[in-house]
Protein backbone atom coordinates (compact mmCIF):
# COMPACT_ATOMS: atom_id res chain seq x y z
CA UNK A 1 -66.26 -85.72 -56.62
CA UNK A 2 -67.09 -88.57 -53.85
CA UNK A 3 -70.78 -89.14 -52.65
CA UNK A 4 -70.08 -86.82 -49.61
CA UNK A 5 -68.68 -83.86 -51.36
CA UNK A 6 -71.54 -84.13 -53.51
CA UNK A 7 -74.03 -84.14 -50.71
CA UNK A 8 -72.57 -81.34 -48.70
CA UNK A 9 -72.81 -79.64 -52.38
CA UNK A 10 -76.36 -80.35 -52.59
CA UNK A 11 -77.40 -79.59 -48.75
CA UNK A 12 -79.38 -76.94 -49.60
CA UNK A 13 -82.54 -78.98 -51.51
CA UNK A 14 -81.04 -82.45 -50.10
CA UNK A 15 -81.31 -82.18 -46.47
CA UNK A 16 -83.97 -84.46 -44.93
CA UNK A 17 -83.39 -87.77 -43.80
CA UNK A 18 -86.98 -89.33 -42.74
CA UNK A 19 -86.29 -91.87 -39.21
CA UNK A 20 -88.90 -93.99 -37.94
CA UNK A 21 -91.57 -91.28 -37.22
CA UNK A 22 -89.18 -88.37 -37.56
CA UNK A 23 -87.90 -85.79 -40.12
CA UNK A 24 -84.72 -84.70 -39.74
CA UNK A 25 -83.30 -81.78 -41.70
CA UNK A 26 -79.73 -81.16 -41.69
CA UNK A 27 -78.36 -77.30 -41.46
CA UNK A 28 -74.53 -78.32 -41.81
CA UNK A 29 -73.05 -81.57 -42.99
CA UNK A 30 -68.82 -81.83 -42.51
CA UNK A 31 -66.09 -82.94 -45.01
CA UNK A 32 -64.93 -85.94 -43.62
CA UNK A 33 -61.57 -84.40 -42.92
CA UNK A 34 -63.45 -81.80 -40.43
CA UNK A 35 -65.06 -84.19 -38.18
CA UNK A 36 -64.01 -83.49 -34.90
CA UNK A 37 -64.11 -86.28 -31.62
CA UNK A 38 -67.12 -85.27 -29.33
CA UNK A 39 -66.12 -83.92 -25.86
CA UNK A 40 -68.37 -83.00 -23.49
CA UNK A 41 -69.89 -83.58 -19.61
CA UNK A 42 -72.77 -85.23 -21.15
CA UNK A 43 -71.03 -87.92 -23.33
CA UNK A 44 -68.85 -89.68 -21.52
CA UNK A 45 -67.33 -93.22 -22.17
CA UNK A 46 -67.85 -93.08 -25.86
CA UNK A 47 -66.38 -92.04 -28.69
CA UNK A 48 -67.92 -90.46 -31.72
CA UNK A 49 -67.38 -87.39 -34.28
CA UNK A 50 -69.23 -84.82 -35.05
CA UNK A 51 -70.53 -85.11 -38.45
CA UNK A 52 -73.21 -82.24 -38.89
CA UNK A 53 -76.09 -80.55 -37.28
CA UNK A 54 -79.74 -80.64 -37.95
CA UNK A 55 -81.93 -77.47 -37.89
CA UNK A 56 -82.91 -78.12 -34.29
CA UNK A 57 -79.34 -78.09 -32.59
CA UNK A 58 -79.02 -81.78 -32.83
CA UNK A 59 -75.74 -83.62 -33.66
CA UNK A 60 -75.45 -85.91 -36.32
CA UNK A 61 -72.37 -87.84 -34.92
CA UNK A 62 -70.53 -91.18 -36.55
CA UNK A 63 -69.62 -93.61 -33.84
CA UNK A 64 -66.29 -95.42 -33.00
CA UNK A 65 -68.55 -98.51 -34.89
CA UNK A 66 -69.26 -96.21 -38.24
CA UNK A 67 -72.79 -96.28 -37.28
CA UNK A 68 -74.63 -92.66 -37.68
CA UNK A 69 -76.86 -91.61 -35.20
CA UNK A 70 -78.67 -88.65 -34.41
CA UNK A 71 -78.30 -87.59 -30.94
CA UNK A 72 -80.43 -85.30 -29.44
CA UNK A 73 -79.86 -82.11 -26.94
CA UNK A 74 -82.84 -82.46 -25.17
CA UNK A 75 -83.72 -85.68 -23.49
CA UNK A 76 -80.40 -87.31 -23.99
CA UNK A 77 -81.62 -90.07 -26.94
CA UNK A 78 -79.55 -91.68 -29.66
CA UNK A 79 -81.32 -92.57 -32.71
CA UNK A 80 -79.80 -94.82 -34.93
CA UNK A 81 -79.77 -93.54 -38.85
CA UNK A 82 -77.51 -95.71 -40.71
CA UNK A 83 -74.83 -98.29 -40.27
CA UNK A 84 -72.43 -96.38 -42.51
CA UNK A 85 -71.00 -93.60 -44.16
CA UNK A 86 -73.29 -94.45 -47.62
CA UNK A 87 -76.29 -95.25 -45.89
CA UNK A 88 -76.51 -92.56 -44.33
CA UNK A 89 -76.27 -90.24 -47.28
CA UNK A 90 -78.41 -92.70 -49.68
CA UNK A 91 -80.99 -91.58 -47.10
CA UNK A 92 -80.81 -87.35 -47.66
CA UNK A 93 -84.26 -86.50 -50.26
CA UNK A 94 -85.47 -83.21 -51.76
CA UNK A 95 -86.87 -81.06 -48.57
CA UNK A 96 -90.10 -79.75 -50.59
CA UNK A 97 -90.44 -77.28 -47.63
CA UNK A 98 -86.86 -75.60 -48.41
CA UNK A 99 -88.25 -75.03 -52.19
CA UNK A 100 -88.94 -71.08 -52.65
């Protein structure tokens, strides 16, 4: 099993990525073979996939560079989480508030 299968495996208690002053906690995370090119009004000119979803709506997207970024709904704003694929999932930790 590769490092993504095994994160998508282990969304449920893995799911927070911690950037700059933010917590981010992923509600979906796509096979690689799933990720689908963004298209819509509000992202034009660039070219990205859609690689998951946070808990707030938010699209974790990889860019045409392999650089992950958040990008969020409201307000427009790209925040950069990694520079790759395994940076970006070295960063998901235990979410102690998903723990029943």
């Amino acid at each position: 099993m590769d490092q993504l299968s095994k994160a998508i495996e282990n969304l449920g208690m893995n799911r927070l990525i911690r950037v700059e002053d933010r917590e981010i906690r992923l509600a979906i995370l796509l096979r690689k073979e799933e990720w689908r090119h963004l298209s819509a009004p509000w992202w034009k000119g660039k070219a990205a996939s859609i690689v998951g979803v946070d808990l707030d709506g938010n699209f974790l997207l990889c860019k045409s560079s392999g650089e992950f970024i958040i990008f969020e709904r409201e307000g427009l704003k790209e925040t950069l989480t990694s520079k790759n694929l395994g940076g970006m999932l070295s960063m998901l930790e235990m979410d102690a508030t998903n723990i029943p």
